[in-house]
N, C-alpha and C. Protein backbone atom coordinates (compact mmCIF):
# COMPACT_ATOMS: atom_id res chain seq x y z
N UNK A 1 -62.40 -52.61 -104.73
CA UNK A 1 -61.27 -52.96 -103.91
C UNK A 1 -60.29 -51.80 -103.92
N UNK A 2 -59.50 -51.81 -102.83
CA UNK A 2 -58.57 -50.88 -103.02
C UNK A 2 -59.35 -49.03 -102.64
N UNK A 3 -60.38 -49.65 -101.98
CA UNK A 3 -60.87 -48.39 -101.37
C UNK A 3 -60.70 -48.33 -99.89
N UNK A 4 -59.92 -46.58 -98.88
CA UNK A 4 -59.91 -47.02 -97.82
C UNK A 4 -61.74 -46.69 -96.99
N UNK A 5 -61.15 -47.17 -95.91
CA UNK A 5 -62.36 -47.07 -95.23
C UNK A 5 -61.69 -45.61 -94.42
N UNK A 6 -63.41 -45.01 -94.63
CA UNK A 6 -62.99 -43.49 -93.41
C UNK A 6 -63.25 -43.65 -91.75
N UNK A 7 -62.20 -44.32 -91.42
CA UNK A 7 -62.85 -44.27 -89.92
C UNK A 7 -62.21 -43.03 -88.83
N UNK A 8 -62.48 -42.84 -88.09
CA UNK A 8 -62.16 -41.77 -87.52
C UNK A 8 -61.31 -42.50 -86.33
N UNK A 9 -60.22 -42.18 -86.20
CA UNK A 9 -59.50 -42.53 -84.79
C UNK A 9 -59.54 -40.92 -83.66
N UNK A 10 -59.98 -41.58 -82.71
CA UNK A 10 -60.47 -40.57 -81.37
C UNK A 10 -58.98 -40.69 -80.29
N UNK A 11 -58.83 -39.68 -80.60
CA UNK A 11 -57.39 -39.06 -79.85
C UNK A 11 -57.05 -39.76 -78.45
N UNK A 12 -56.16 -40.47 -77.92
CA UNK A 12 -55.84 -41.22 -77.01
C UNK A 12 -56.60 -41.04 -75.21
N UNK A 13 -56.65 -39.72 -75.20
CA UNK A 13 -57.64 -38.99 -73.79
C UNK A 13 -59.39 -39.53 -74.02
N UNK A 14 -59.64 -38.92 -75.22
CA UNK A 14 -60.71 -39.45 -75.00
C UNK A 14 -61.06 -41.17 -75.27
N UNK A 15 -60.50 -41.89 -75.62
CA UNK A 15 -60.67 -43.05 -75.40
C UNK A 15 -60.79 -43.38 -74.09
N UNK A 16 -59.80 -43.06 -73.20
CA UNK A 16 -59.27 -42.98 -71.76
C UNK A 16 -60.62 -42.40 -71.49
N UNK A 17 -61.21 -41.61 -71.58
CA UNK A 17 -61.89 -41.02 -70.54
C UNK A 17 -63.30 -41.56 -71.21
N UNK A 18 -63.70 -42.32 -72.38
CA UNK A 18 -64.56 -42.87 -72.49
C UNK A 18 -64.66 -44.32 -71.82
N UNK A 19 -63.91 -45.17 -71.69
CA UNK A 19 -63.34 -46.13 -71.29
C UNK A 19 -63.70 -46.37 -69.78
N UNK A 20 -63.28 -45.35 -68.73
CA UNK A 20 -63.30 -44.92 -67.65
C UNK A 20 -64.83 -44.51 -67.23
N UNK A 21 -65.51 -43.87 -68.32
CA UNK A 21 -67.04 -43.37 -67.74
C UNK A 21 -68.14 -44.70 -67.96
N UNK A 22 -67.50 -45.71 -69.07
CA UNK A 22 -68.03 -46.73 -69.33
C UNK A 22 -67.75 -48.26 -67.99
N UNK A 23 -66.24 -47.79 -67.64
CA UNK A 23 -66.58 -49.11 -66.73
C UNK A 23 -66.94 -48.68 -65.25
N UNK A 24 -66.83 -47.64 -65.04
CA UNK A 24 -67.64 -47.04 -64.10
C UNK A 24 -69.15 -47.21 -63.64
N UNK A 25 -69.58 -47.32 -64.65
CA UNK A 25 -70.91 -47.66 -64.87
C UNK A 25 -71.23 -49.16 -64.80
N UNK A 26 -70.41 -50.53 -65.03
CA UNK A 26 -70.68 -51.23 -65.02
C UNK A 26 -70.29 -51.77 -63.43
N UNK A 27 -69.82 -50.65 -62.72
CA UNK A 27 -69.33 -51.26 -61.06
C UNK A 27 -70.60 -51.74 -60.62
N UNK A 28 -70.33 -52.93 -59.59
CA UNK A 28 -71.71 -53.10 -58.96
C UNK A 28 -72.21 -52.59 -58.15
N UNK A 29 -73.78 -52.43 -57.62
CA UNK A 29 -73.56 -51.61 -56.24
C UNK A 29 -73.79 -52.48 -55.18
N UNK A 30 -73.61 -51.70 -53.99
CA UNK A 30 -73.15 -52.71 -53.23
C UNK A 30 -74.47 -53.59 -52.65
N UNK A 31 -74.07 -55.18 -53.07
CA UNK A 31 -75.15 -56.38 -53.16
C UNK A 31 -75.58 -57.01 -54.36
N UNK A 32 -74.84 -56.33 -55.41
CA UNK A 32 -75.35 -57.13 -56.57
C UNK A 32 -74.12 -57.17 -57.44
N UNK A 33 -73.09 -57.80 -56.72
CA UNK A 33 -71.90 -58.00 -57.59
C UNK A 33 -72.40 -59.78 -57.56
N UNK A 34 -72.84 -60.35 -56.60
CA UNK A 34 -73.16 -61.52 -57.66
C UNK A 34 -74.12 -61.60 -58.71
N UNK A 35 -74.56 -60.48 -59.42
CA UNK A 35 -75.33 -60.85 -60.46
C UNK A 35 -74.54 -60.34 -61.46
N UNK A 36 -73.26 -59.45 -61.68
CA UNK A 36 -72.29 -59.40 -62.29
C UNK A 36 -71.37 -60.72 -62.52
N UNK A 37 -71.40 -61.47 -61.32
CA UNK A 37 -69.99 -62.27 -60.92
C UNK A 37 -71.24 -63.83 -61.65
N UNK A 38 -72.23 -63.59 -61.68
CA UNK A 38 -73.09 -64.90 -62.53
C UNK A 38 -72.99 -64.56 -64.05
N UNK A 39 -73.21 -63.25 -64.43
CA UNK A 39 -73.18 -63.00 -65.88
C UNK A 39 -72.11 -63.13 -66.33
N UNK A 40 -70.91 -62.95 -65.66
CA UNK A 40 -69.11 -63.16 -65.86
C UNK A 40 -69.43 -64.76 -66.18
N UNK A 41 -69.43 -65.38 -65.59
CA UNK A 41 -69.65 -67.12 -65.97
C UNK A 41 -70.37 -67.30 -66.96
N UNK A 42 -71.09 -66.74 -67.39
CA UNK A 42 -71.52 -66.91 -68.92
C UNK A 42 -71.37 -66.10 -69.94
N UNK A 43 -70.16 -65.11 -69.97
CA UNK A 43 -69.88 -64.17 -70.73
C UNK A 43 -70.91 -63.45 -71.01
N UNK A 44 -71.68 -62.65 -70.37
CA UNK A 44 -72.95 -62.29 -70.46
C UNK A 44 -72.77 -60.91 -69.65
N UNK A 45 -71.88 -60.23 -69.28
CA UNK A 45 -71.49 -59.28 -68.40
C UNK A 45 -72.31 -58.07 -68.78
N UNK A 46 -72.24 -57.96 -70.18
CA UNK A 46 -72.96 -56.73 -71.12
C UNK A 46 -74.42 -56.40 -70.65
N UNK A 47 -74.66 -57.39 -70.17
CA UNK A 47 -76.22 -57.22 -69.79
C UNK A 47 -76.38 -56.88 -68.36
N UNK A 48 -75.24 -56.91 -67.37
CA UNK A 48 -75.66 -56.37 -66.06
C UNK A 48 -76.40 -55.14 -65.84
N UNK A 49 -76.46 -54.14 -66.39
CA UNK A 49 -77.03 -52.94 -66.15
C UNK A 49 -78.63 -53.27 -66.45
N UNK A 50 -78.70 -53.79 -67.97
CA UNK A 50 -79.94 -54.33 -68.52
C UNK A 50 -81.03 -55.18 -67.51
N UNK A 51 -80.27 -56.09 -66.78
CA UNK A 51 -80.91 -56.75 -65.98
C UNK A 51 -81.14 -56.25 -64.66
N UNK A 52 -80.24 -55.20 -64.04
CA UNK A 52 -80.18 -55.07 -62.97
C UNK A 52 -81.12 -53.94 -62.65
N UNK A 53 -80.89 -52.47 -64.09
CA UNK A 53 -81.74 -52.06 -63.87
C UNK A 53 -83.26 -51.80 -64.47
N UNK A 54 -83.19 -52.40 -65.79
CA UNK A 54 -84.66 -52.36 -66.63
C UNK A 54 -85.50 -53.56 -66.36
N UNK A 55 -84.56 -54.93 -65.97
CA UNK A 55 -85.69 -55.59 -65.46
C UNK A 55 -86.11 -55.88 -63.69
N UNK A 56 -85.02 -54.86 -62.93
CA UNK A 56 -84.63 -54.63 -61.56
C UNK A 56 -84.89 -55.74 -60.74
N UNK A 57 -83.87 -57.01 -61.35
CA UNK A 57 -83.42 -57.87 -60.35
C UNK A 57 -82.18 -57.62 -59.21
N UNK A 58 -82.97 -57.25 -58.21
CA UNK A 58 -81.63 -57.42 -57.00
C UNK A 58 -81.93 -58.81 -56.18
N UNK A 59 -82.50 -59.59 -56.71
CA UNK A 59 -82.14 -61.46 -55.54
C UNK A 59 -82.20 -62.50 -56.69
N UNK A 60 -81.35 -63.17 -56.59
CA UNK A 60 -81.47 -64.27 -57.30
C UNK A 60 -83.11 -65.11 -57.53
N UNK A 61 -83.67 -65.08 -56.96
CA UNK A 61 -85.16 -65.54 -56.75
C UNK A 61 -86.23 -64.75 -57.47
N UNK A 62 -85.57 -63.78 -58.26
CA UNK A 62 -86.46 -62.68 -58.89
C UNK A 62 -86.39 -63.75 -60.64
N UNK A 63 -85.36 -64.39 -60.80
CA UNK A 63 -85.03 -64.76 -62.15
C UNK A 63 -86.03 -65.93 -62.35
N UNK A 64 -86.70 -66.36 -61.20
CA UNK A 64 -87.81 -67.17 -61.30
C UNK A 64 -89.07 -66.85 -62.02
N UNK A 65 -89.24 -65.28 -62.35
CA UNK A 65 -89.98 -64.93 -63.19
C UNK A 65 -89.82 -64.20 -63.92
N UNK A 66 -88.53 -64.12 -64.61
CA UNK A 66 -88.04 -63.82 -65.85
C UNK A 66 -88.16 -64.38 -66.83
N UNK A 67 -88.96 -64.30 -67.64
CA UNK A 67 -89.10 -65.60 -69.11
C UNK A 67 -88.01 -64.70 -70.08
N UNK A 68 -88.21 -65.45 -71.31
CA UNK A 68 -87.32 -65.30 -72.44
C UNK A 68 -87.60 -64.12 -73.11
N UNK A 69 -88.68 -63.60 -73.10
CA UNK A 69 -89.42 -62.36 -73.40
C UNK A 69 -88.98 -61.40 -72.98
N UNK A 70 -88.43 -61.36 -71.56
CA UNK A 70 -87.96 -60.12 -70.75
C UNK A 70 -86.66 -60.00 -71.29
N UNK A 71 -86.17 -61.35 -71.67
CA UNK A 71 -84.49 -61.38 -72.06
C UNK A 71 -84.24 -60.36 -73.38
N UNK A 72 -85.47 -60.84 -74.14
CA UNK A 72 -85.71 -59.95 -75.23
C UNK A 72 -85.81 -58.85 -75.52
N UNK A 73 -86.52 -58.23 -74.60
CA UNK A 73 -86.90 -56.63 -74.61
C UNK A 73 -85.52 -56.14 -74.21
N UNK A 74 -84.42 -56.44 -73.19
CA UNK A 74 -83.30 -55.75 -73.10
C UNK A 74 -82.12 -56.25 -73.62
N UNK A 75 -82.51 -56.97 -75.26
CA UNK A 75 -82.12 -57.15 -76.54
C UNK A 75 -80.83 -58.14 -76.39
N UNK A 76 -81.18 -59.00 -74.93
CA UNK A 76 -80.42 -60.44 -74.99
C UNK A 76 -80.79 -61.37 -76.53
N UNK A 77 -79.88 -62.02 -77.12
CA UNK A 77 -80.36 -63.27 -78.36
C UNK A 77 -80.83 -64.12 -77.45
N UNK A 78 -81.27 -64.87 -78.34
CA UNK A 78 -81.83 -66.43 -78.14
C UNK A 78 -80.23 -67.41 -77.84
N UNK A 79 -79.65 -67.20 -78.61
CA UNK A 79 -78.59 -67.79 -77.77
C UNK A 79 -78.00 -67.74 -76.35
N UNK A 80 -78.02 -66.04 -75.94
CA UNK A 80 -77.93 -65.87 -74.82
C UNK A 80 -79.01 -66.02 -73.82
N UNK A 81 -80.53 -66.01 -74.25
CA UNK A 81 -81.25 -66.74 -73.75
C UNK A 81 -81.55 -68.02 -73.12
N UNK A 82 -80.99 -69.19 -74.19
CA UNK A 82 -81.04 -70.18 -74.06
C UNK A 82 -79.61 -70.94 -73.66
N UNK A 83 -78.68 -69.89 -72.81
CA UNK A 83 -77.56 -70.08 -71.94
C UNK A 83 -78.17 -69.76 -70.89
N UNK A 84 -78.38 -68.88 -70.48
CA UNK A 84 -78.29 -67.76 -69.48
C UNK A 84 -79.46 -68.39 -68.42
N UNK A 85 -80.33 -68.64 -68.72
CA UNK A 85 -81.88 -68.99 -68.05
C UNK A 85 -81.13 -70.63 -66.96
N UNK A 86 -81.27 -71.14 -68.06
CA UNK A 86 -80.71 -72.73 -67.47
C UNK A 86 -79.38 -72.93 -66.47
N UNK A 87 -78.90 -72.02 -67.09
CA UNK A 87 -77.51 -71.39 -66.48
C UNK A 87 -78.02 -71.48 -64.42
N UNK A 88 -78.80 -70.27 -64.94
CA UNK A 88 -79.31 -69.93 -63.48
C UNK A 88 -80.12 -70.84 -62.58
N UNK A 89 -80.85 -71.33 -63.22
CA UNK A 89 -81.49 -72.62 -62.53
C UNK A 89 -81.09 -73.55 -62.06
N UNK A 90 -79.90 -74.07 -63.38
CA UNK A 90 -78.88 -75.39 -62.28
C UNK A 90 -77.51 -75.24 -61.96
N UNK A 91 -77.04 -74.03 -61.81
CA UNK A 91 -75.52 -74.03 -61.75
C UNK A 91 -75.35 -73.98 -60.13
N UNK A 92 -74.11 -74.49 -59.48
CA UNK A 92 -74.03 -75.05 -58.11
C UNK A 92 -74.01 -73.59 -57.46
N UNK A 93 -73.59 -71.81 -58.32
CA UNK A 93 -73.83 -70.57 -57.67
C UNK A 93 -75.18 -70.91 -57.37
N UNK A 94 -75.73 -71.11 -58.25
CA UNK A 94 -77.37 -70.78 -57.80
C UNK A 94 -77.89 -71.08 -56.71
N UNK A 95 -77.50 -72.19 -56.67
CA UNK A 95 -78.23 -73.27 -55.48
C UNK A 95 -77.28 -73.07 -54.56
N UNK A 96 -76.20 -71.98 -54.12
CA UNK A 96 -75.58 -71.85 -53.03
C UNK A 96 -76.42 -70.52 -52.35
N UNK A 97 -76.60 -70.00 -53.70
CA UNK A 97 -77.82 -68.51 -52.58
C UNK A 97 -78.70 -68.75 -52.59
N UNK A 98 -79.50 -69.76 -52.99
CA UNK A 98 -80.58 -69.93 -52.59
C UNK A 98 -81.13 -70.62 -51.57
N UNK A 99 -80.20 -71.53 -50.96
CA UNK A 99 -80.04 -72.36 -49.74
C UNK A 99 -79.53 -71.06 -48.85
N UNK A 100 -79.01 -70.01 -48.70
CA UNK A 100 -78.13 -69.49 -48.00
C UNK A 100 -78.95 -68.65 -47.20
């Protein structure tokens, strides 16, 4: 006890400019801000890139053959698994683009 921890604090710019290259990256492009604006509803946002581009869903109708496995490999939990899936199947977004 009574030991500090060495952490390094990163000078105010580069936070800023890490910050900035990071949410940059999470913009959507254009047509797949509802698969951002679905992962937002399940606090699941972290994974838009993951999904959008390693398992390259651009339509909602693609998640029809997404199993739990795929969730896995781009190192979603089982918790977020077992939100996220069901999520998509019965939530009233879903069934508004898919009728649409």
């Amino acid at each position: 006890m009574g030991e500090k921890a060495d952490y390094q604090k990163l000078p105010s710019s580069e936070c800023k400019e890490e910050n900035e290259r990071l949410g940059s990256s999470m913009q959507p492009d254009e047509g797949s801000e509802w698969l951002l604006e679905l992962l937002s509803e399940v606090q699941l946002q972290q994974y838009f890139l993951r999904i959008r581009d390693d398992l390259n869903i651009t339509r909602l109708s693609h998640f029809d053959y997404v199993k739990n496995e795929d969730l896995e490999k781009i190192g979603m939990g089982r918790p977020g698994e077992n939100i996220f899936l069901p999520f998509v199947q019965t939530s009233q977004y879903s069934r508004y683009y898919w009728t649409s």
